[in-house]
N, C-alpha and C. Protein backbone atom coordinates (compact mmCIF):
# COMPACT_ATOMS: atom_id res chain seq x y z
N UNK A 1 10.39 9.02 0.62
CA UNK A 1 9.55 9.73 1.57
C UNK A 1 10.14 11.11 1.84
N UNK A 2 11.51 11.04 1.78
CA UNK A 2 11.96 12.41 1.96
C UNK A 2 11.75 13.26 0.93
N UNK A 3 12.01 12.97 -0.32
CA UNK A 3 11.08 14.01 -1.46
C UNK A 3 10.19 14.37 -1.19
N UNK A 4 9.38 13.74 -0.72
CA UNK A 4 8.05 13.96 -0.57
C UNK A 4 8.17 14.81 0.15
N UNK A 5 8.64 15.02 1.02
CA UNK A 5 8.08 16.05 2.34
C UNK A 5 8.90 17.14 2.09
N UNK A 6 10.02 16.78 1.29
CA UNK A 6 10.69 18.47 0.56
C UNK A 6 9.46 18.89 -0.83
N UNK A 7 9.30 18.10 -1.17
CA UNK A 7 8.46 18.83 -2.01
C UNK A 7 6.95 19.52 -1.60
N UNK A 8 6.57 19.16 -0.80
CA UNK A 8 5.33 19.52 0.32
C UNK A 8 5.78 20.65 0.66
N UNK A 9 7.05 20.98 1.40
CA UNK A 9 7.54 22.06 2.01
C UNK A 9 7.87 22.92 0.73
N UNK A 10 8.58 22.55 -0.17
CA UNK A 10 8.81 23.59 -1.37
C UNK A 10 6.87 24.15 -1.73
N UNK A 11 5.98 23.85 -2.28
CA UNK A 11 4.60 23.69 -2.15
C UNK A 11 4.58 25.06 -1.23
N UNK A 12 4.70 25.05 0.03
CA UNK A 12 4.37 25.93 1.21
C UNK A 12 5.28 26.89 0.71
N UNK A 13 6.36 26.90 0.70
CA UNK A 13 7.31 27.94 0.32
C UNK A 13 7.23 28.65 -0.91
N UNK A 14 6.90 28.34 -1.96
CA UNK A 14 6.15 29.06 -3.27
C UNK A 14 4.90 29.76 -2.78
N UNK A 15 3.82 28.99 -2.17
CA UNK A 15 2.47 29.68 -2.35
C UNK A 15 2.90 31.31 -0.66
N UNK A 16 3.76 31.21 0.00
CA UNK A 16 3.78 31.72 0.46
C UNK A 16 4.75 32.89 -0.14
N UNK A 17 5.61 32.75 -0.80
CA UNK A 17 6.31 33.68 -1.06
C UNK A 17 5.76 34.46 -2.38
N UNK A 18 4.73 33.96 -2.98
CA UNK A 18 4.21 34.28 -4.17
C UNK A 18 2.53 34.91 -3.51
N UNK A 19 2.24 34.68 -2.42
CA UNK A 19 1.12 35.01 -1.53
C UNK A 19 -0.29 34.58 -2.46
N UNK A 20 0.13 33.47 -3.17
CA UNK A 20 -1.11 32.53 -3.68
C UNK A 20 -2.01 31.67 -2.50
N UNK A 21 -3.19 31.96 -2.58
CA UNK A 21 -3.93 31.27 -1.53
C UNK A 21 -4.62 29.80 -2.09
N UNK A 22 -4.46 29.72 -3.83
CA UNK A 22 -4.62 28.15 -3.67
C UNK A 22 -3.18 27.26 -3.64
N UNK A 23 -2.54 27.64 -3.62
CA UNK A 23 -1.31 27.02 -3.61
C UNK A 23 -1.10 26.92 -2.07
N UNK A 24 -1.27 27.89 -1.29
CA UNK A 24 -1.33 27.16 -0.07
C UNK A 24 -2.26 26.44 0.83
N UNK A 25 -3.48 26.36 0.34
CA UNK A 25 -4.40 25.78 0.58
C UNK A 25 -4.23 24.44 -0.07
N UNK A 26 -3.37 23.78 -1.13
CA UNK A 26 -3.21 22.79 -1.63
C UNK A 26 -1.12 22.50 -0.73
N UNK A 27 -0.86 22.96 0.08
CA UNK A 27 0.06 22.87 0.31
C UNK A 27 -0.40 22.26 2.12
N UNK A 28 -1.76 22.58 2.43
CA UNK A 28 -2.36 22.32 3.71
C UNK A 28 -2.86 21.10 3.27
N UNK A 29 -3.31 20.55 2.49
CA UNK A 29 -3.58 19.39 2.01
C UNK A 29 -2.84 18.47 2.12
N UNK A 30 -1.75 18.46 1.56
CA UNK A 30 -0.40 17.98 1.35
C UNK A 30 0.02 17.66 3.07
N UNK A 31 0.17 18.72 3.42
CA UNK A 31 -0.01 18.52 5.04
C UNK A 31 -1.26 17.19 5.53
N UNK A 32 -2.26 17.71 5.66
CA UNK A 32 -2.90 16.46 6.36
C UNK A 32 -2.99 15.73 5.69
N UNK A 33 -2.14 14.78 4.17
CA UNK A 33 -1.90 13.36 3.69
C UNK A 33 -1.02 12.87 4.32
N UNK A 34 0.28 14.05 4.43
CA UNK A 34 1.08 13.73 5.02
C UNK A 34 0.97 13.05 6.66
N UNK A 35 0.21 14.13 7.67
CA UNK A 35 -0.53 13.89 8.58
C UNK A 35 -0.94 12.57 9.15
N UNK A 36 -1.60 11.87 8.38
CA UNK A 36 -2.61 10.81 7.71
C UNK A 36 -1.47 9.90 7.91
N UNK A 37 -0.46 9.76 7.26
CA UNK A 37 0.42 8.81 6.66
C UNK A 37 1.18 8.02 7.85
N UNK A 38 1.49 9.38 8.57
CA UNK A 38 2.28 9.76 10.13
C UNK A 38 1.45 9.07 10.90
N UNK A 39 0.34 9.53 11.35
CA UNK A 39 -0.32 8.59 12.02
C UNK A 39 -0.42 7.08 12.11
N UNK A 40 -0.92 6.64 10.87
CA UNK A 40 -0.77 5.50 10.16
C UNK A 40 0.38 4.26 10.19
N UNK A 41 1.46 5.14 10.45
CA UNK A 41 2.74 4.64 10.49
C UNK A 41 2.93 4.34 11.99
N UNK A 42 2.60 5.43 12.49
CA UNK A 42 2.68 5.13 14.27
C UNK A 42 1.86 4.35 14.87
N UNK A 43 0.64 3.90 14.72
CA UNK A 43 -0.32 3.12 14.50
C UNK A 43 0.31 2.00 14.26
N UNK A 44 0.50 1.32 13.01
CA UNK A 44 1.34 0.66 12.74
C UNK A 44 1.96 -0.16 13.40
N UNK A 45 3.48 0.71 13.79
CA UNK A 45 4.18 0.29 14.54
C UNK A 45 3.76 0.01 16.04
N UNK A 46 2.93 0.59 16.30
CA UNK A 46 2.08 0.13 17.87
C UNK A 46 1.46 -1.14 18.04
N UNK A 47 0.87 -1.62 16.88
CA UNK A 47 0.12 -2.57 16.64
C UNK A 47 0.91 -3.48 16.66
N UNK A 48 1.90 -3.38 15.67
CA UNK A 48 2.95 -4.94 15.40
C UNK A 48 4.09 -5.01 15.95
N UNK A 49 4.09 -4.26 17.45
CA UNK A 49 5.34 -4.72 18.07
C UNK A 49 5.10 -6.14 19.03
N UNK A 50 4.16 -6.07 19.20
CA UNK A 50 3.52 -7.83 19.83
C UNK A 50 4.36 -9.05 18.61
N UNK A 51 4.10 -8.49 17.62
CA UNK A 51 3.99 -9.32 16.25
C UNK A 51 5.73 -9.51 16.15
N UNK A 52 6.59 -8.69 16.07
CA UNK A 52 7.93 -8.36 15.95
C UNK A 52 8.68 -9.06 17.81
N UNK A 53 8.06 -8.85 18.44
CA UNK A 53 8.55 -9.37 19.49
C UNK A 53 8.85 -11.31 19.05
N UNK A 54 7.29 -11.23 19.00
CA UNK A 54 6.91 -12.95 18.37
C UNK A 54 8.14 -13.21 17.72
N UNK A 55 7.95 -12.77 16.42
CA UNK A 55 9.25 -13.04 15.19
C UNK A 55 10.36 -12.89 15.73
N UNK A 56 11.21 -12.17 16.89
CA UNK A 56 12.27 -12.27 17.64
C UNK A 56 12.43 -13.81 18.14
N UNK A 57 11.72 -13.80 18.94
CA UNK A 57 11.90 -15.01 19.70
C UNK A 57 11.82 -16.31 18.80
N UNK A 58 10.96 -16.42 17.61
CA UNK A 58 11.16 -17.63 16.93
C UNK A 58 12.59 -17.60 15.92
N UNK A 59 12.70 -16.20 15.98
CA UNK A 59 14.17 -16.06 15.34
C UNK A 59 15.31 -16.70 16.06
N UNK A 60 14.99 -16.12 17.29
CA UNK A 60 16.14 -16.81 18.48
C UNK A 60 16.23 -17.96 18.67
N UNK A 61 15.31 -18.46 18.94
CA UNK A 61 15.16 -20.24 18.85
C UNK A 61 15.85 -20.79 17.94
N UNK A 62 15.64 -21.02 16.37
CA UNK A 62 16.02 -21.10 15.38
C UNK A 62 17.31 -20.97 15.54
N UNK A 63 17.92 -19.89 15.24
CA UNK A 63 19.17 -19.40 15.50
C UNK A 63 20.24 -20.36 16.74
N UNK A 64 19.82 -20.27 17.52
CA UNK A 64 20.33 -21.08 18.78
C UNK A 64 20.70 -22.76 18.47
N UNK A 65 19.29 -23.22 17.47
CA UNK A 65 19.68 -24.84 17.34
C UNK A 65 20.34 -24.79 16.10
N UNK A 66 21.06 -23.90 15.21
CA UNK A 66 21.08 -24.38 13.88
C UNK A 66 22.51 -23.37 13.96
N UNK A 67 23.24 -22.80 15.27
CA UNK A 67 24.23 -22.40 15.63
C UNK A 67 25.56 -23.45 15.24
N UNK A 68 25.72 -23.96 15.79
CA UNK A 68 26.68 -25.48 15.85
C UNK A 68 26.95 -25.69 13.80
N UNK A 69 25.77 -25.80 13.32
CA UNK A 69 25.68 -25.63 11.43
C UNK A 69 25.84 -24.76 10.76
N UNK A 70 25.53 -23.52 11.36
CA UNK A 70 25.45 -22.41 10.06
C UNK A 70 26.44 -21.64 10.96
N UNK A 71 27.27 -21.00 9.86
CA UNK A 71 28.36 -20.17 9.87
C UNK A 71 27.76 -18.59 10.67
N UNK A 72 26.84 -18.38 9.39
CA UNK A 72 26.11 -17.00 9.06
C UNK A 72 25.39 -17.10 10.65
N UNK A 73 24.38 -17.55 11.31
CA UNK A 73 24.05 -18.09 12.61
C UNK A 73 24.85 -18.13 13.82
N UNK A 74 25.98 -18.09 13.27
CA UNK A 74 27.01 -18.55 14.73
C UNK A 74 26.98 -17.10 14.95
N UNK A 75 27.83 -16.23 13.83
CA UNK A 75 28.58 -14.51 13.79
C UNK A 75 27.38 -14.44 13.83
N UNK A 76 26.04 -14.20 13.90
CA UNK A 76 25.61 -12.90 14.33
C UNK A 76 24.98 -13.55 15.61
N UNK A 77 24.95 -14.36 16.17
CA UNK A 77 24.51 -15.02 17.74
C UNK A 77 25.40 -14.57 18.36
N UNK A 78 26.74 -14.96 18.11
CA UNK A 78 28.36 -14.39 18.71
C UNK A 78 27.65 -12.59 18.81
N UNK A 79 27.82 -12.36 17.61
CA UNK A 79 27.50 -10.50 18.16
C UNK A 79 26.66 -10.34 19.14
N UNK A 80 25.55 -10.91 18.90
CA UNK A 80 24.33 -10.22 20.20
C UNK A 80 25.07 -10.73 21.22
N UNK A 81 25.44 -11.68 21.70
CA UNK A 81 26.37 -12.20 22.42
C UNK A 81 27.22 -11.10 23.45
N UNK A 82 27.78 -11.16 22.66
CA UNK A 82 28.74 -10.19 22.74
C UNK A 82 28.47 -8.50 23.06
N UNK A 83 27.98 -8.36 22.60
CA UNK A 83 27.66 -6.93 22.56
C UNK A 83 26.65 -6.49 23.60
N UNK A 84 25.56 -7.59 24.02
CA UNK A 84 24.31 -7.28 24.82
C UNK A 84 24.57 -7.97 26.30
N UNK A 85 26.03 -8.46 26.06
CA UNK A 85 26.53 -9.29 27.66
C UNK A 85 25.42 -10.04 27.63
N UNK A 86 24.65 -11.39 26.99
CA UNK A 86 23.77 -12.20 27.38
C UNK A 86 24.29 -13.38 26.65
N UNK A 87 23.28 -14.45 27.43
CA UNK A 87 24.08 -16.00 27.01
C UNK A 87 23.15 -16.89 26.71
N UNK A 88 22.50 -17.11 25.42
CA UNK A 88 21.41 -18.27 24.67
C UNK A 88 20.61 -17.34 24.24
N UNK A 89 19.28 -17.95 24.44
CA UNK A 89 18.09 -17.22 24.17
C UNK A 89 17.39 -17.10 25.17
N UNK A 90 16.97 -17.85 26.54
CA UNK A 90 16.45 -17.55 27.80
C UNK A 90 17.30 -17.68 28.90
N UNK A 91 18.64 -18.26 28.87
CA UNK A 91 19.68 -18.35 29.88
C UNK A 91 20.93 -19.30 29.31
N UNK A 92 21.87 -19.41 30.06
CA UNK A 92 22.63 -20.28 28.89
C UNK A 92 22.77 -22.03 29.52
N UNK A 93 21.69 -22.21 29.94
CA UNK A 93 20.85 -23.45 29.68
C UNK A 93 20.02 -24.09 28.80
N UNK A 94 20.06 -23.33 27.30
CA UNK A 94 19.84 -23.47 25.97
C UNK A 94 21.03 -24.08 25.48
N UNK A 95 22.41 -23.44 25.63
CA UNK A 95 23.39 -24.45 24.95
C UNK A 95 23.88 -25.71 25.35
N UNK A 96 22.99 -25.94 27.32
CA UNK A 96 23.34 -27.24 27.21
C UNK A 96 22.01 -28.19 26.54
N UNK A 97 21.22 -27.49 26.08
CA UNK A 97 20.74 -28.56 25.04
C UNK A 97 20.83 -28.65 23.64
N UNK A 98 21.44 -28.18 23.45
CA UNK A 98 21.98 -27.48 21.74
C UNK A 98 23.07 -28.67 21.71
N UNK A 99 24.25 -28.56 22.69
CA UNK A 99 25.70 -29.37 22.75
C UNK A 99 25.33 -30.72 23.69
N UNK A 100 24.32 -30.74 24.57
CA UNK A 100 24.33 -31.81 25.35
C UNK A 100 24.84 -31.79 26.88
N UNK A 101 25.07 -30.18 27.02
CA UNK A 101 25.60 -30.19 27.78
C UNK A 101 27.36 -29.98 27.90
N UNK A 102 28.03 -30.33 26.68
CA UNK A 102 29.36 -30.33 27.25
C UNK A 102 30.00 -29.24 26.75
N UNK A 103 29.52 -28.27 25.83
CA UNK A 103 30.16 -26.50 25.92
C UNK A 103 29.40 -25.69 25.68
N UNK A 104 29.52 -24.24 25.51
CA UNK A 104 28.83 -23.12 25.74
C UNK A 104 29.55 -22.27 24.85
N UNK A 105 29.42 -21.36 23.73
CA UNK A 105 29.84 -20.79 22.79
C UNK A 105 30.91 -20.01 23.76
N UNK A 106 32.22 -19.09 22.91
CA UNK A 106 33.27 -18.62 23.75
C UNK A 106 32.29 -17.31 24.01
N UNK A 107 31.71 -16.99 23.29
CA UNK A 107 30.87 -15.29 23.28
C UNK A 107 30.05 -15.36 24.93
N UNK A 108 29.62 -15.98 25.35
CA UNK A 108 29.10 -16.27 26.52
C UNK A 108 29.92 -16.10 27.96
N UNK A 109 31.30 -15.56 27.11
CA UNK A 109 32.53 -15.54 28.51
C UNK A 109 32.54 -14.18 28.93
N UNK A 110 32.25 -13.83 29.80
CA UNK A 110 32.16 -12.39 30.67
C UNK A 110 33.39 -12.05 31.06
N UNK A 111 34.37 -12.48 30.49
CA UNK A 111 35.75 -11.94 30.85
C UNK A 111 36.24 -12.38 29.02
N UNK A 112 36.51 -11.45 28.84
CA UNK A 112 36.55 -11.01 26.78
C UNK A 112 38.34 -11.21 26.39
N UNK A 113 38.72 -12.00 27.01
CA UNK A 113 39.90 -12.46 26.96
C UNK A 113 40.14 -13.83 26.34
N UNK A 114 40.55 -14.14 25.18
CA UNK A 114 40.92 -15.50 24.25
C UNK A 114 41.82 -16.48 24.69
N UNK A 115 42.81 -16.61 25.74
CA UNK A 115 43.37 -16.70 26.60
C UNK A 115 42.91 -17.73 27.61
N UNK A 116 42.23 -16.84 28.08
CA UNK A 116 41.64 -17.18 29.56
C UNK A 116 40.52 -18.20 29.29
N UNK A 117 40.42 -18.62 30.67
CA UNK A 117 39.17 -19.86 30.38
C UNK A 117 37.93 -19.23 30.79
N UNK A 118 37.20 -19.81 30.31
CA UNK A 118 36.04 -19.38 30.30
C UNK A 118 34.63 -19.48 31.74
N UNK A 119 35.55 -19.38 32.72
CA UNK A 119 34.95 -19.27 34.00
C UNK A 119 33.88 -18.90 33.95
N UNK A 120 33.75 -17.39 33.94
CA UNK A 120 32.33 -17.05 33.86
C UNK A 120 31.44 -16.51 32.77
N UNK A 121 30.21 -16.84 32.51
CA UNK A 121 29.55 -16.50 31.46
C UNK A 121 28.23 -15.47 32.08
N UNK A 122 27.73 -15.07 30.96
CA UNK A 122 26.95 -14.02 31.35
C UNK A 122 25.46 -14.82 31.85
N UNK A 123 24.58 -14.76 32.97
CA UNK A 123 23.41 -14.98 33.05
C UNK A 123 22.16 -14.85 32.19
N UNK A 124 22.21 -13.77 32.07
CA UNK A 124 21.00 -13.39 31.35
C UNK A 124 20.73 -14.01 30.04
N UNK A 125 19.41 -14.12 29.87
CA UNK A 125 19.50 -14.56 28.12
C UNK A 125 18.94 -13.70 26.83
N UNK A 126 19.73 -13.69 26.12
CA UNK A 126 20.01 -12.62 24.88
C UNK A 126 17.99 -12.21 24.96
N UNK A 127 17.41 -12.89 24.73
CA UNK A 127 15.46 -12.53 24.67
C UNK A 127 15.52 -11.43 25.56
N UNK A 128 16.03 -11.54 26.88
CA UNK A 128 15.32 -10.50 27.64
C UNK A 128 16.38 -9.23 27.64
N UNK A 129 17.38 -9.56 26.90
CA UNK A 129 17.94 -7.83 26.76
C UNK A 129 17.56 -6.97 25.48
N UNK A 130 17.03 -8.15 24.43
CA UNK A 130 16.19 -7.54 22.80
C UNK A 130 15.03 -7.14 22.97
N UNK A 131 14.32 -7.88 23.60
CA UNK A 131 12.67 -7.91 23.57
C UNK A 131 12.59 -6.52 24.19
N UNK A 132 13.28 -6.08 25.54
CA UNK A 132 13.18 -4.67 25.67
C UNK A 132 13.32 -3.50 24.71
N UNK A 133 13.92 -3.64 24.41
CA UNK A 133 14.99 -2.58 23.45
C UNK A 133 14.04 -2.41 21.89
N UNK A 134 13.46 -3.30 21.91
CA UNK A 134 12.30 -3.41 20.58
C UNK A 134 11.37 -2.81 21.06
N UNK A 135 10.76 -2.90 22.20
CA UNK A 135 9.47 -2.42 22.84
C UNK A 135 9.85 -1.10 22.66
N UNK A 136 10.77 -0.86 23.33
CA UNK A 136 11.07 0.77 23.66
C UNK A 136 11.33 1.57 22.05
N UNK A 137 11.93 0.64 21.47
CA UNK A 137 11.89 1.56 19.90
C UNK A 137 10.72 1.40 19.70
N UNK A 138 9.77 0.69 19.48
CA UNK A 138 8.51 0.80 18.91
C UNK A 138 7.94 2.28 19.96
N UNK A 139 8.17 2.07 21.04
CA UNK A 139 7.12 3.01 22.23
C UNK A 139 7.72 4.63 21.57
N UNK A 140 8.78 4.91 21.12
CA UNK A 140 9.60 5.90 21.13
C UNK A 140 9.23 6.44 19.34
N UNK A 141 9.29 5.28 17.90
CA UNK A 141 8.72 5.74 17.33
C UNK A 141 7.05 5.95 17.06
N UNK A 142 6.15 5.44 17.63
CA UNK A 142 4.48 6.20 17.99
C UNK A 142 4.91 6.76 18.79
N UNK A 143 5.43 7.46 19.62
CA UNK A 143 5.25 8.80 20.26
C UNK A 143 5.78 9.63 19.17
N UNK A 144 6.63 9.72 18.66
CA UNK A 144 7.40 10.65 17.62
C UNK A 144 6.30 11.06 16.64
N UNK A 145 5.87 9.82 16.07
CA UNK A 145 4.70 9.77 14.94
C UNK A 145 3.53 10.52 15.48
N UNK A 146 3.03 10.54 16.74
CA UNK A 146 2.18 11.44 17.46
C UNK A 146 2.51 12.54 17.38
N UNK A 147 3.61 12.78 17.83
CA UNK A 147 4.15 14.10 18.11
C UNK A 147 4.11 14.89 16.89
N UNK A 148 4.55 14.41 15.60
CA UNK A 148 5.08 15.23 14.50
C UNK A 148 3.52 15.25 13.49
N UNK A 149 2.96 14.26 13.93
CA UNK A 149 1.47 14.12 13.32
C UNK A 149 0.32 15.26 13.66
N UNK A 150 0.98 15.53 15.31
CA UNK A 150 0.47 16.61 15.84
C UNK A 150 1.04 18.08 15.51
N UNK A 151 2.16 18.39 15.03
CA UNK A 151 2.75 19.51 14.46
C UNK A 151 2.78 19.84 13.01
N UNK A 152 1.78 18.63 12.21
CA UNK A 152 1.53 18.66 10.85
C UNK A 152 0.10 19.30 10.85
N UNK A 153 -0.68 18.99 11.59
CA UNK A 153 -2.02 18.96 11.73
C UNK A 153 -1.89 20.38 12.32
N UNK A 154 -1.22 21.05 13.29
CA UNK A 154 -1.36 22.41 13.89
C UNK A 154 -0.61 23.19 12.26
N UNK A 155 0.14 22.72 11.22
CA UNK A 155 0.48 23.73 10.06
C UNK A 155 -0.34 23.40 9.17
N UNK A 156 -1.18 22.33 9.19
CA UNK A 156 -2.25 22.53 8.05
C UNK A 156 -3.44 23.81 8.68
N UNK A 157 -3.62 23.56 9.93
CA UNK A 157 -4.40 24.34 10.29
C UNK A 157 -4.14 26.09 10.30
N UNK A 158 -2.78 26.33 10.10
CA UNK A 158 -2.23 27.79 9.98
C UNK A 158 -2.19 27.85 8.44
N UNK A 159 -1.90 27.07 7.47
CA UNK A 159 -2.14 27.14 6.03
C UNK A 159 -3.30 27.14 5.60
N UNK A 160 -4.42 26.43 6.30
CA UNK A 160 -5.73 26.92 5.82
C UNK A 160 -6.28 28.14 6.17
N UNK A 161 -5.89 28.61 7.29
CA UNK A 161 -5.99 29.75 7.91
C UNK A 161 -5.46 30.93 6.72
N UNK A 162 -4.07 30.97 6.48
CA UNK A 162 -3.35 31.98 6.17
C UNK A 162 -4.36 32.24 4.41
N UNK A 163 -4.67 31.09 3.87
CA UNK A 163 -5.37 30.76 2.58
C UNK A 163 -6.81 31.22 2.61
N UNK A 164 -7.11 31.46 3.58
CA UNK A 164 -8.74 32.10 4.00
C UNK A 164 -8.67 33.55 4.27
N UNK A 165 -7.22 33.91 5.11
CA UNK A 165 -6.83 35.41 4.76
C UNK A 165 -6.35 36.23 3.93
N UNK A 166 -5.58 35.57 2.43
CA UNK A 166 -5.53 35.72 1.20
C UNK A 166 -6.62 35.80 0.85
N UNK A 167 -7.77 34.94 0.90
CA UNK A 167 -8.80 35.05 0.11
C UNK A 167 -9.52 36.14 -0.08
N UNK A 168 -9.69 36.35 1.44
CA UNK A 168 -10.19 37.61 2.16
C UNK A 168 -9.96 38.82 2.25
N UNK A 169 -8.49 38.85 1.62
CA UNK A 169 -8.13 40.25 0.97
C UNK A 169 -7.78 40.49 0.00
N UNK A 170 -7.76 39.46 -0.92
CA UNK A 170 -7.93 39.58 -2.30
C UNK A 170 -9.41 39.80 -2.64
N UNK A 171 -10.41 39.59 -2.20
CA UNK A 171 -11.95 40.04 -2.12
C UNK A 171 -11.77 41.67 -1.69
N UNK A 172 -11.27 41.99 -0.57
CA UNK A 172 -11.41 43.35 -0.17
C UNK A 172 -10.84 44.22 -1.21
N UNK A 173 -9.86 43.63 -1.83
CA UNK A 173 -8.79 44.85 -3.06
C UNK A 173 -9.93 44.51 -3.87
N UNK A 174 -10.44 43.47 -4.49
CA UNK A 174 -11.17 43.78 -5.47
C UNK A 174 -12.79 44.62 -5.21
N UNK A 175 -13.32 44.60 -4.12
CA UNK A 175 -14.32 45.40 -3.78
C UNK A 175 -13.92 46.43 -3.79
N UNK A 176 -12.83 47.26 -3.29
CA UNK A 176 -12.18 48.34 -3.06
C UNK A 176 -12.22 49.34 -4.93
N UNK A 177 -11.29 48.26 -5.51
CA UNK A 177 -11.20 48.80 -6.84
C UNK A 177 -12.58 48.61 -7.70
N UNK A 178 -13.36 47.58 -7.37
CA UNK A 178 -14.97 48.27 -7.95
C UNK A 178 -15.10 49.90 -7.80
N UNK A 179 -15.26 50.00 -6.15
CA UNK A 179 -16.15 50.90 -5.85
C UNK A 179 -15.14 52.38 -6.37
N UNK A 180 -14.12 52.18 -6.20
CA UNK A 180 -13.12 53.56 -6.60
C UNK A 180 -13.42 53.37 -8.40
N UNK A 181 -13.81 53.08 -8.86
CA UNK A 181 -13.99 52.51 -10.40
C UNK A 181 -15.54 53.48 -10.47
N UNK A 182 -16.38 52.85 -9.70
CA UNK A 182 -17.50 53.62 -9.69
C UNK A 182 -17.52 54.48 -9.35
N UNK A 183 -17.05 55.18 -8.30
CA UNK A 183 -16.99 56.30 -8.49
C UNK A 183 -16.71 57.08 -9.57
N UNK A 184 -15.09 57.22 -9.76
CA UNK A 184 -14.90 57.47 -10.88
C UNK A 184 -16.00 57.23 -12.45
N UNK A 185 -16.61 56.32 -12.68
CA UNK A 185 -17.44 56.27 -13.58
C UNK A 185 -18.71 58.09 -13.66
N UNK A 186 -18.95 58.02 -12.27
CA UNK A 186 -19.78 58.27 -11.78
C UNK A 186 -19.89 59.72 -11.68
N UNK A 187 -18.48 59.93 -10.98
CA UNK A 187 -18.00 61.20 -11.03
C UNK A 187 -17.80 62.22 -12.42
N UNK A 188 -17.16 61.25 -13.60
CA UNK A 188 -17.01 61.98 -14.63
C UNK A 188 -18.73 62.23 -15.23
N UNK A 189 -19.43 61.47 -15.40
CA UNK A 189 -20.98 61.50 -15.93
C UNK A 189 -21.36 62.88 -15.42
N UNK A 190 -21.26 62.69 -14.26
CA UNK A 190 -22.12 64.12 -13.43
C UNK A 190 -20.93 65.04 -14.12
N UNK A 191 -19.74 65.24 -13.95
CA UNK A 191 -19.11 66.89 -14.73
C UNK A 191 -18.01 66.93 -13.28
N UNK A 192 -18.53 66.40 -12.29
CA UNK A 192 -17.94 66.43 -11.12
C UNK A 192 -16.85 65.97 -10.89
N UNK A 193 -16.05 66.51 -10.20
CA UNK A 193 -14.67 64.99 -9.41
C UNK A 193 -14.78 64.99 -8.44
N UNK A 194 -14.28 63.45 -8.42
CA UNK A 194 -14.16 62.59 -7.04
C UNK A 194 -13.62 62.91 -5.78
N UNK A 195 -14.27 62.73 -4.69
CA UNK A 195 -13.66 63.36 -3.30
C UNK A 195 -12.48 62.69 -3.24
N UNK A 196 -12.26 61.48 -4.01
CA UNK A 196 -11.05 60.31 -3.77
C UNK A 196 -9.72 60.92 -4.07
């Protein structure tokens, strides 16, 4: 994707420095696919953060009963754990049904000491410190995608512009050099010269 949008910009940067008006008129194009794409994407992501929330939480679940078995499951439960100060998946009244009640992973100890016993654990449960933090990235990339969708769409609109004022004076030089042409034609016939 990043080629892409260097090469879009290289596109703009040729037809402008070469003051070709289909090259930048095909470089405004390029712009609103791009445009298009941006949107699309932000869209997107607006739509399926309901969907991604979902898939969190059945992730978490999962994860939580199959903790105690899988290695790979434990280390990265331990991380969120750890890292997000939260304990299960809705409180850490999940691990007493995971264990039965008789322990609670060490990651759940709010005092980060190996040592020490494990007095207190964190309240909260790991769902409600992710599920935020997903929302807000989703909310943060569609605004971005708006935003930059909206600053693609204001340079296609100055590249079609600038490509209509090329046009427009590449028409005027060539009307210009007709009529100084005719004259001249015109002038020599008669014996006369040109006021030009």
């Amino acid at each position: 994707i990043g080629f892409f949008i260097f090469a879009v910009a290289c596109v703009g940067l040729y037809g402008t420095l070469k003051s070709e008006a289909l090259v930048i008129g095909a470089f405004g194009g390029l712009l609103g696919l791009v445009c298009v794409l941006q949107l699309g994407a932000g869209v997107a992501c607006h739509f399926l953060t309901g969907h991604l929330v979902h898939n969190l939480r059945v992730t978490m679940n999962e994860t939580v009963w199959i903790y105690p078995y899988n290695e790979y499951a434990a280390e990265r439960m331990d991380a969120v754990q750890e890292n997000l100060a939260c304990c299960g998946m809705y409180s850490p009244k999940d691990w007493h049904q995971v264990y039965n009640g008789t322990e609670i992973p060490r990651s759940c100890c709010a005092i980060d000491d190996e040592n020490a016993m494990c007095e207190y654990i964190h309240n909260t449960g790991c769902y409600a410190r992710l599920a935020p933090i997903l929302k807000d990235t989703s909310r943060m990339l569609t605004t971005s995608s708006a935003v930059l969708a909206f600053m693609q769409l204001t340079g296609m609109a100055f590249a079609f512009y600038m490509a209509q004022c090329l046009r427009q004076q590449m028409r005027l030089r060539r009307d210009r050099k007709m009529m100084v042409t005719e004259q001249l034609l015109y002038s020599d016939a008669d014996g006369t010269k040109s006021p030009i």
